[in-house]
PDB file of N, CA and C in Angstrom:
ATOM      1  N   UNK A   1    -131.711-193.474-167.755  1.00  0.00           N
ATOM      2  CA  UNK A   1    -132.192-194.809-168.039  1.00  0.00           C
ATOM      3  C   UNK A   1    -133.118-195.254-166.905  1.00  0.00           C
ATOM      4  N   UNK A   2    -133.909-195.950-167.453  1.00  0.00           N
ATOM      5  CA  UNK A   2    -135.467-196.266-166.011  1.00  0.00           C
ATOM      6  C   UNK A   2    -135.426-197.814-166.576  1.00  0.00           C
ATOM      7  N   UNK A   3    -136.112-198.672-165.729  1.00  0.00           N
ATOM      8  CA  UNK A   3    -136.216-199.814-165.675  1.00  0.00           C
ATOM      9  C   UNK A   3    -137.108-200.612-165.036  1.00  0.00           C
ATOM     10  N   UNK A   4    -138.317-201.100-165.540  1.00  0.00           N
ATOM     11  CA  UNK A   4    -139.490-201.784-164.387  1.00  0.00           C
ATOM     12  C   UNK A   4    -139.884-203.243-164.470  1.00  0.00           C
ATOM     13  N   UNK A   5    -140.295-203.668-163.754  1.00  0.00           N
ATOM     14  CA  UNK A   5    -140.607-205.367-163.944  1.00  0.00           C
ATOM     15  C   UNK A   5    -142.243-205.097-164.094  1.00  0.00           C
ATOM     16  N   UNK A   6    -142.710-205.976-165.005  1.00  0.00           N
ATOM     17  CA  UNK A   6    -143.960-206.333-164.929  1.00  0.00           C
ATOM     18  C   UNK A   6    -144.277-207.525-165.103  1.00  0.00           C
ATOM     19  N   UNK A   7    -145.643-208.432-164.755  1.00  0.00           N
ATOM     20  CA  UNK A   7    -145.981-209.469-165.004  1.00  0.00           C
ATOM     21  C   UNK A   7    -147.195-209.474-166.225  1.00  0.00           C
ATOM     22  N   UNK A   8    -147.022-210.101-166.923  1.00  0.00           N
ATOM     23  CA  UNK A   8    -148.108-210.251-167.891  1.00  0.00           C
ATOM     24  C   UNK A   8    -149.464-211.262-167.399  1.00  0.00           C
ATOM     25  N   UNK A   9    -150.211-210.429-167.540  1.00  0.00           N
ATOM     26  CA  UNK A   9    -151.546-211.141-166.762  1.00  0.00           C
ATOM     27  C   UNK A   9    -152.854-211.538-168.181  1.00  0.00           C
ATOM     28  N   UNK A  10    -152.487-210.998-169.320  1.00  0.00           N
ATOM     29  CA  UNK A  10    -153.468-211.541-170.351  1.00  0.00           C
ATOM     30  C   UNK A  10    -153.480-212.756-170.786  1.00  0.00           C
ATOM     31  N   UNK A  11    -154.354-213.478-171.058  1.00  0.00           N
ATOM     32  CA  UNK A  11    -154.424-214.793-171.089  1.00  0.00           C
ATOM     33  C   UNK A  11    -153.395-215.219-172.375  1.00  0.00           C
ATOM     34  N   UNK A  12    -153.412-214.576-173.208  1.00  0.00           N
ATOM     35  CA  UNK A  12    -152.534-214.892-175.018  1.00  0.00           C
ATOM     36  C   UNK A  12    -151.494-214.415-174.265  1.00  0.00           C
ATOM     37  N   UNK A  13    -150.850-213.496-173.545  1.00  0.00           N
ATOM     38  CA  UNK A  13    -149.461-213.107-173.843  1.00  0.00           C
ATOM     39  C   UNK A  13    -149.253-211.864-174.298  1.00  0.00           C
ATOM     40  N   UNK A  14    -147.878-211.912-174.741  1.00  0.00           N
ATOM     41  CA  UNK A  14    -147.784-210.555-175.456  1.00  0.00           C
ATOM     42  C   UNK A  14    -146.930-211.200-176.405  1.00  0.00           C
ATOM     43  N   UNK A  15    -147.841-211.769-177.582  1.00  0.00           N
ATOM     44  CA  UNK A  15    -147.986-212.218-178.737  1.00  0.00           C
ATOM     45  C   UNK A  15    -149.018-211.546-179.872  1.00  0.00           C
ATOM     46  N   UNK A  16    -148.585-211.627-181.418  1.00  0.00           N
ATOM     47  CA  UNK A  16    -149.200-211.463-182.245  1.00  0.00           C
ATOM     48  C   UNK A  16    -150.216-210.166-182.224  1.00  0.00           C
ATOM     49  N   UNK A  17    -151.340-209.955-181.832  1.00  0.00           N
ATOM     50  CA  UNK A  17    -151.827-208.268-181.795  1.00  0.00           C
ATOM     51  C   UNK A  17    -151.756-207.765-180.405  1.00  0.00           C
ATOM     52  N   UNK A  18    -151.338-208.413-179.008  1.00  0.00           N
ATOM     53  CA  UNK A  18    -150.955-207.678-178.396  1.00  0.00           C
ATOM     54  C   UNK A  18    -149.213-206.796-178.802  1.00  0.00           C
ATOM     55  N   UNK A  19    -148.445-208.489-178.657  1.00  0.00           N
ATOM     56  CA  UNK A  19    -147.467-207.510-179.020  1.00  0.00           C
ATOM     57  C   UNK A  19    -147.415-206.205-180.220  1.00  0.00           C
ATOM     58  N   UNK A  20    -148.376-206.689-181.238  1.00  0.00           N
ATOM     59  CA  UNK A  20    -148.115-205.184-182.350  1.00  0.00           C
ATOM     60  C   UNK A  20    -148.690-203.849-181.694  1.00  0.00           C
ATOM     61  N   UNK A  21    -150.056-203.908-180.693  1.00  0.00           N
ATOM     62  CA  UNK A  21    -149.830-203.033-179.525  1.00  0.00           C
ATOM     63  C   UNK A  21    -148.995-202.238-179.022  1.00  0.00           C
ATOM     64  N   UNK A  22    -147.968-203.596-178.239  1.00  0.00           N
ATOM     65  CA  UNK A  22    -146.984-202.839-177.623  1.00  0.00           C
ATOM     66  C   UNK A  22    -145.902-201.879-178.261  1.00  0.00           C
ATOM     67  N   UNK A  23    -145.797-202.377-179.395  1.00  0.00           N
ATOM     68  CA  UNK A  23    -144.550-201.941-180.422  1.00  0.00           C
ATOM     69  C   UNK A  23    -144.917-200.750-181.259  1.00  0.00           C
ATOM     70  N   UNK A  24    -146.383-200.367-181.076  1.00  0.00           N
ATOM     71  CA  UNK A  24    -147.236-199.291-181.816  1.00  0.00           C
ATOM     72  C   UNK A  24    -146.948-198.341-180.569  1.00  0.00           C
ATOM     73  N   UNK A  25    -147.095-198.919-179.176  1.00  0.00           N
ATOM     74  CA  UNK A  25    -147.330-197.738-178.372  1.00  0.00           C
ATOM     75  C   UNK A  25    -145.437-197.449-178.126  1.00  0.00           C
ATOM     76  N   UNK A  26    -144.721-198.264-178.107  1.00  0.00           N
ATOM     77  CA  UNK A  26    -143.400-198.269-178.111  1.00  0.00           C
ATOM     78  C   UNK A  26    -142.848-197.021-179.182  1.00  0.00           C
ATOM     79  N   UNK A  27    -143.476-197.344-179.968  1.00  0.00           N
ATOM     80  CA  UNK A  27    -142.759-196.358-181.355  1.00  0.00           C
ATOM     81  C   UNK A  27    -143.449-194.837-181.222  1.00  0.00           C
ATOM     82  N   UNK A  28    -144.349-194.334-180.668  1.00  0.00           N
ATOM     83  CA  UNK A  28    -144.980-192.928-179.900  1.00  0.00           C
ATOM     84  C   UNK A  28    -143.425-192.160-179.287  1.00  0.00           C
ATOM     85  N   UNK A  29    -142.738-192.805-179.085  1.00  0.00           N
ATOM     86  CA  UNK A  29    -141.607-192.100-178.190  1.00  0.00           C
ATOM     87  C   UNK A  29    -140.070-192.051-178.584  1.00  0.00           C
ATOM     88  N   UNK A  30    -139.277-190.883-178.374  1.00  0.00           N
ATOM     89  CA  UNK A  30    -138.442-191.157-178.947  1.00  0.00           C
ATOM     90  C   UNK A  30    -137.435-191.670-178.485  1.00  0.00           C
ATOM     91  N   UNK A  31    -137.234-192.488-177.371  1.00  0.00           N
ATOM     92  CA  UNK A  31    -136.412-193.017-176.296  1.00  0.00           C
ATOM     93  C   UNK A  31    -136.011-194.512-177.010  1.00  0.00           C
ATOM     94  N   UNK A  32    -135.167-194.608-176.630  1.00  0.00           N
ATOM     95  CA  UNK A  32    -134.538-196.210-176.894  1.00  0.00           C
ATOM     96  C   UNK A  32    -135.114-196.629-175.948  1.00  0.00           C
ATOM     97  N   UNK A  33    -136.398-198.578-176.367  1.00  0.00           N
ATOM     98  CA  UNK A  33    -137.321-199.338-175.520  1.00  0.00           C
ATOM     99  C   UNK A  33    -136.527-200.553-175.874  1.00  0.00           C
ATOM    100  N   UNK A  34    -136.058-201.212-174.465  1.00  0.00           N
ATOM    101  CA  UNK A  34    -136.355-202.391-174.740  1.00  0.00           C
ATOM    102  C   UNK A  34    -136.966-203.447-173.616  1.00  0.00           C
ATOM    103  N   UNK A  35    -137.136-204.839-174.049  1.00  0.00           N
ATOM    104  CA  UNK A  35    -137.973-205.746-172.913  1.00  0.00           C
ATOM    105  C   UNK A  35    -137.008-206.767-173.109  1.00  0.00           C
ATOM    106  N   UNK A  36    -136.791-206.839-171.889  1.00  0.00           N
ATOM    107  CA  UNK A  36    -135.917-208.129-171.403  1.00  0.00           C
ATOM    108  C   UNK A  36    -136.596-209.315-170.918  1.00  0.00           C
ATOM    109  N   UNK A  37    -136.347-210.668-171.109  1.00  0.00           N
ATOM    110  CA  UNK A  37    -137.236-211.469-170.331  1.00  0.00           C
ATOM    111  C   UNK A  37    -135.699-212.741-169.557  1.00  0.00           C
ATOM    112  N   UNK A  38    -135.593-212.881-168.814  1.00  0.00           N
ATOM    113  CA  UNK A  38    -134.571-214.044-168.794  1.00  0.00           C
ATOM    114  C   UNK A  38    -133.286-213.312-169.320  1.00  0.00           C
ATOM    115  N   UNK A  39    -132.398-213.658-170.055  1.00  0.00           N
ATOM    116  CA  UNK A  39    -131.421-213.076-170.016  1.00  0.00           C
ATOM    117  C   UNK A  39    -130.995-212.641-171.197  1.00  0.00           C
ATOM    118  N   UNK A  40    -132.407-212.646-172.342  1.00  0.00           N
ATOM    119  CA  UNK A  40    -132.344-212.018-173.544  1.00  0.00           C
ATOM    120  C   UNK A  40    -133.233-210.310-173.378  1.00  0.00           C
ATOM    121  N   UNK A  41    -132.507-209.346-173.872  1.00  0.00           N
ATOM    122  CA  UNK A  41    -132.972-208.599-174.408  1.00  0.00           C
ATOM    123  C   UNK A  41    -133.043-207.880-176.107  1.00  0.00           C
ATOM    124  N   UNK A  42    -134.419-207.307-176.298  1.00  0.00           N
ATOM    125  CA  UNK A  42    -134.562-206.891-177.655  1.00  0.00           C
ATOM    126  C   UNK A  42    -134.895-205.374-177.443  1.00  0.00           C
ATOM    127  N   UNK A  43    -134.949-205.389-178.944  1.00  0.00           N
ATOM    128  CA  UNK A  43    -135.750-204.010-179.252  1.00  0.00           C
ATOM    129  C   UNK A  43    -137.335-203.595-179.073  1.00  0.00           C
ATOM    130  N   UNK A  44    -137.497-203.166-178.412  1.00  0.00           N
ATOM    131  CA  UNK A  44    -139.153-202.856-177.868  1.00  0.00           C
ATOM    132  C   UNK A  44    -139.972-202.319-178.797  1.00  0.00           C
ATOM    133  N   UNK A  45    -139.214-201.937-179.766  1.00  0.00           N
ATOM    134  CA  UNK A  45    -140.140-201.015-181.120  1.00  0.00           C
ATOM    135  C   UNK A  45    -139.783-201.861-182.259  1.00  0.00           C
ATOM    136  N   UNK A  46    -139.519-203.724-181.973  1.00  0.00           N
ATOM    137  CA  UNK A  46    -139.593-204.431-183.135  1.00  0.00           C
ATOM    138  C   UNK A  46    -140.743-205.876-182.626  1.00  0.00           C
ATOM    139  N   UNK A  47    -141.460-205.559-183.779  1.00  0.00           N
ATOM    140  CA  UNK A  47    -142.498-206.790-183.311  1.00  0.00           C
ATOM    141  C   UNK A  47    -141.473-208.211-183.738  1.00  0.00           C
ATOM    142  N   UNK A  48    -140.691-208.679-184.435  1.00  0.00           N
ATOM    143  CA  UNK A  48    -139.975-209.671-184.352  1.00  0.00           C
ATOM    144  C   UNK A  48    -139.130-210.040-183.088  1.00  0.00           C
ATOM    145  N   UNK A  49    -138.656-209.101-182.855  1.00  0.00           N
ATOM    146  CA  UNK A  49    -138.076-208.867-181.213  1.00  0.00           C
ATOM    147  C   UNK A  49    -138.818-209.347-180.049  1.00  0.00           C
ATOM    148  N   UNK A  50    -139.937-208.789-180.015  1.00  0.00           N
ATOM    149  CA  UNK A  50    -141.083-209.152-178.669  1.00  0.00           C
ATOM    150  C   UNK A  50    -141.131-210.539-179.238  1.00  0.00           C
ATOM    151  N   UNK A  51    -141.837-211.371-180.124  1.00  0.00           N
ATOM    152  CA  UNK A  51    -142.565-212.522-180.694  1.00  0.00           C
ATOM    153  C   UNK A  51    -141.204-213.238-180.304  1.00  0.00           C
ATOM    154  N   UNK A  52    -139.941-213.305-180.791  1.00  0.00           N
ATOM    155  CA  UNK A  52    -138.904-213.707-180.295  1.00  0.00           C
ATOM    156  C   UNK A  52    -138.564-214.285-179.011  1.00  0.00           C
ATOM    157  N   UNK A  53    -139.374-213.747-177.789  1.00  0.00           N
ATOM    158  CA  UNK A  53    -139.252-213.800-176.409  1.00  0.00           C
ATOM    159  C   UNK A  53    -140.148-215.001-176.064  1.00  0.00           C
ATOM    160  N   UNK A  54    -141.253-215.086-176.784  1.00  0.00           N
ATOM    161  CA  UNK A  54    -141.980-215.776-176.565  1.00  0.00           C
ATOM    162  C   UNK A  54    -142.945-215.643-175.034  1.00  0.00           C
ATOM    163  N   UNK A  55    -143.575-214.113-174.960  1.00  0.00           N
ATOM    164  CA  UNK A  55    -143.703-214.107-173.811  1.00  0.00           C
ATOM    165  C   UNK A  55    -145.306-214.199-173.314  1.00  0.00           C
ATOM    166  N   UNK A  56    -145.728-215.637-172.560  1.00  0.00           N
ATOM    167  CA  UNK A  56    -147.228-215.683-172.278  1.00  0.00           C
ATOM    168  C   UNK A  56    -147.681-215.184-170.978  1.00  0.00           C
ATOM    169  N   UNK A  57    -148.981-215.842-170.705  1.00  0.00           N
ATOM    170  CA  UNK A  57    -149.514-215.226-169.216  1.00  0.00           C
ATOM    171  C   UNK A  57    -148.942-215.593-168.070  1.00  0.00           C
ATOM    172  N   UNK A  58    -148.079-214.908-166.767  1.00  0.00           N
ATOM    173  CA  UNK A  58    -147.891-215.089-166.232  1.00  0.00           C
ATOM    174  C   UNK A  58    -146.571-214.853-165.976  1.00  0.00           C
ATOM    175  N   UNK A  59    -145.814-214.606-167.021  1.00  0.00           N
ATOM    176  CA  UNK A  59    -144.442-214.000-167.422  1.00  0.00           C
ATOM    177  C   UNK A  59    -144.051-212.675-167.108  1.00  0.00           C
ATOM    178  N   UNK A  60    -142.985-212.899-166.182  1.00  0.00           N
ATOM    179  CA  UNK A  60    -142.260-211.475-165.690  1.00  0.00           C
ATOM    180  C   UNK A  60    -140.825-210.747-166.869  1.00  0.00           C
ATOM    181  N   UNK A  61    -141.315-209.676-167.169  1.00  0.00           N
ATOM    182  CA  UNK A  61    -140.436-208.702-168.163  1.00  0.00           C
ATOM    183  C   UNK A  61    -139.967-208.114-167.822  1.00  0.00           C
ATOM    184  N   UNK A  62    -138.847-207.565-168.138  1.00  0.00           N
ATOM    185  CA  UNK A  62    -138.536-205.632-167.376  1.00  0.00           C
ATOM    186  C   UNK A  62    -138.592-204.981-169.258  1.00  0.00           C
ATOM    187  N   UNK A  63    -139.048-203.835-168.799  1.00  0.00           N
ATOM    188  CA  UNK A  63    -139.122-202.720-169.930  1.00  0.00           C
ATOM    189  C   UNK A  63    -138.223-201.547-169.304  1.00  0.00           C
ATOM    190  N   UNK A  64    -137.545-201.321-170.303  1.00  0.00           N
ATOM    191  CA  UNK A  64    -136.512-200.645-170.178  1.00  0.00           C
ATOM    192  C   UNK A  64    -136.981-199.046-171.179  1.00  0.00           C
ATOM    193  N   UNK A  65    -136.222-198.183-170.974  1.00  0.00           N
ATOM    194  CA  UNK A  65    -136.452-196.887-171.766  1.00  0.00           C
ATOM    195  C   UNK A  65    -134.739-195.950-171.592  1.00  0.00           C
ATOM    196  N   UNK A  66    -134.077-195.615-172.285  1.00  0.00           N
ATOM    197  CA  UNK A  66    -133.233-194.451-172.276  1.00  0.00           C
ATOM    198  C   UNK A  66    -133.765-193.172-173.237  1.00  0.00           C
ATOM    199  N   UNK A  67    -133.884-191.766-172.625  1.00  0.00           N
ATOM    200  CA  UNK A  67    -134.072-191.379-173.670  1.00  0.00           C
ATOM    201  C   UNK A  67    -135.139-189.611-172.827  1.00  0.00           C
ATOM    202  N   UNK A  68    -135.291-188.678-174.076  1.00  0.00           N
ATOM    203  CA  UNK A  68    -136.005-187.722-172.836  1.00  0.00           C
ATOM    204  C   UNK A  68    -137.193-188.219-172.691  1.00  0.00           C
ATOM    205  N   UNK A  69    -137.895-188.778-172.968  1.00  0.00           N
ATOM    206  CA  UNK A  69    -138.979-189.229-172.963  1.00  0.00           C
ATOM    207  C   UNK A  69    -139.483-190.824-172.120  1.00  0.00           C
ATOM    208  N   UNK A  70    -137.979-191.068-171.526  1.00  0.00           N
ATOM    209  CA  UNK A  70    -137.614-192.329-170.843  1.00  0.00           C
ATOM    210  C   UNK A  70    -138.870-193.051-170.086  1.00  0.00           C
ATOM    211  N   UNK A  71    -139.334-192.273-168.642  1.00  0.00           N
ATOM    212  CA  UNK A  71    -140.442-192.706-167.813  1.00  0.00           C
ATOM    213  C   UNK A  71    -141.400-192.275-168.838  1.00  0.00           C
ATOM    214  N   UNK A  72    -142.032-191.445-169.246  1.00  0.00           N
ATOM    215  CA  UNK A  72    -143.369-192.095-169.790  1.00  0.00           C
ATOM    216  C   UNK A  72    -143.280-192.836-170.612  1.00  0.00           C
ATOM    217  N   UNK A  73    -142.121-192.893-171.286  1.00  0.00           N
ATOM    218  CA  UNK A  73    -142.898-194.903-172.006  1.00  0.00           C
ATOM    219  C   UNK A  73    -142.418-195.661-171.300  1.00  0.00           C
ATOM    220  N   UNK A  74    -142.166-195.475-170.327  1.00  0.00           N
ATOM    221  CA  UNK A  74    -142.258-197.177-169.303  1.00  0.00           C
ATOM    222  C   UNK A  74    -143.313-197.422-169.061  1.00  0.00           C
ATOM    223  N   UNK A  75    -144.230-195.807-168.217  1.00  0.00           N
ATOM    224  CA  UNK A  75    -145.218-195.805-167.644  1.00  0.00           C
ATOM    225  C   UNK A  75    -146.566-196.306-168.381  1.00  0.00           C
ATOM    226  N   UNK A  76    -146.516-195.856-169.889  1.00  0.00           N
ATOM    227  CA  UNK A  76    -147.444-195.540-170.662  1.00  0.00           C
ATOM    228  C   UNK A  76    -147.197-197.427-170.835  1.00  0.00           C
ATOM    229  N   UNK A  77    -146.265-197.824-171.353  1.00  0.00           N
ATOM    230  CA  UNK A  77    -146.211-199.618-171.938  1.00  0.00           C
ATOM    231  C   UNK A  77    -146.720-200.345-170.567  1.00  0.00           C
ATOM    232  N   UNK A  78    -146.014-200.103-169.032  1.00  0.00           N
ATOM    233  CA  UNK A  78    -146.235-200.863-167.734  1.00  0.00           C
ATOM    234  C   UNK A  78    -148.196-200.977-168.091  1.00  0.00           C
ATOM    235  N   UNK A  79    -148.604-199.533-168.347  1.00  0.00           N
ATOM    236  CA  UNK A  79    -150.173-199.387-167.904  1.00  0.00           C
ATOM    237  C   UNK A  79    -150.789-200.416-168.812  1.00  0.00           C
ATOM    238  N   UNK A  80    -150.526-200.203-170.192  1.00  0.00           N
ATOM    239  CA  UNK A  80    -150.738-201.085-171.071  1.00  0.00           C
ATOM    240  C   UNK A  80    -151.183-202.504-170.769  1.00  0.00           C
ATOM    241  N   UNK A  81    -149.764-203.053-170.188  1.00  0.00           N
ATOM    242  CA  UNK A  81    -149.671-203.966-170.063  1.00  0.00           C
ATOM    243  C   UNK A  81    -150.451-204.573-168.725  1.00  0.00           C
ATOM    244  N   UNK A  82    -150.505-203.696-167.914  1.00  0.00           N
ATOM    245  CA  UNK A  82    -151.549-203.860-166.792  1.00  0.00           C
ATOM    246  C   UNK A  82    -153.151-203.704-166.903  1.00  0.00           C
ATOM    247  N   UNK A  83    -153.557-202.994-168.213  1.00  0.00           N
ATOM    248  CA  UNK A  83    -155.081-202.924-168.305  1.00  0.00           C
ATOM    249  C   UNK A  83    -155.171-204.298-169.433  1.00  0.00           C
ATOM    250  N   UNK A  84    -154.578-204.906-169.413  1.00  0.00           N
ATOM    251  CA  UNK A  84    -154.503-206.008-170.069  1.00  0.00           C
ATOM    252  C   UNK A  84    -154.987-205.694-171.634  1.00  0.00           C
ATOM    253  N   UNK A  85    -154.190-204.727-172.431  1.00  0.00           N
ATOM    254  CA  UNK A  85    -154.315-203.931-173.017  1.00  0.00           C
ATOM    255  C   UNK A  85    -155.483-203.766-173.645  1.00  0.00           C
ATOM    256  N   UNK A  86    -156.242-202.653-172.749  1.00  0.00           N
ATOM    257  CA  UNK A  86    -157.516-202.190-173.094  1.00  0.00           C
ATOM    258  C   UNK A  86    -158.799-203.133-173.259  1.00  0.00           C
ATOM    259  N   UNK A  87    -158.407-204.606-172.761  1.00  0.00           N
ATOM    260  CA  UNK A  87    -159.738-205.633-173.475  1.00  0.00           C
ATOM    261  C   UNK A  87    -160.470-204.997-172.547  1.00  0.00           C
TER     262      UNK A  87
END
């Protein structure tokens, strides 16, 4: 199990086509994902889940992964989420 904090730096969030983004690049792997914000966690490979969190700019997450494939989808979602996905 791996576990990282990130801050969301895109101006929208990780709402509506970012989050379907995340949950597209989430579902590439076969590891159990999830994102915690505060003291809820969901499923990382459900866009109702993320939208749920309500999470905008400036908001600290941890993304979570169990699984063989564990660190690269942390790594692969963290980058994501740091190139402010791809704009």
């Amino acid at each position: 199990m791996i576990e990282k904090n990130v801050e969301i730096s895109n101006p929208s969030g990780l709402q509506a086509r970012m989050g379907a983004l995340f949950v597209q690049t989430a579902g590439k792997f076969t590891s159990s994902i999830w994102v915690a914000k505060d003291e809820k966690k969901v499923n990382g490979k459900s866009i109702m889940g993320i939208l749920s969190l309500g999470i905008g700019n400036g908001t600290s997450i941890t993304i979570g992964a169990d699984g063989d494939d564990e660190v690269k989808a942390v790594e692969e979602l963290i980058g994501l989420i740091q190139s402010n996905f791809n704009e």
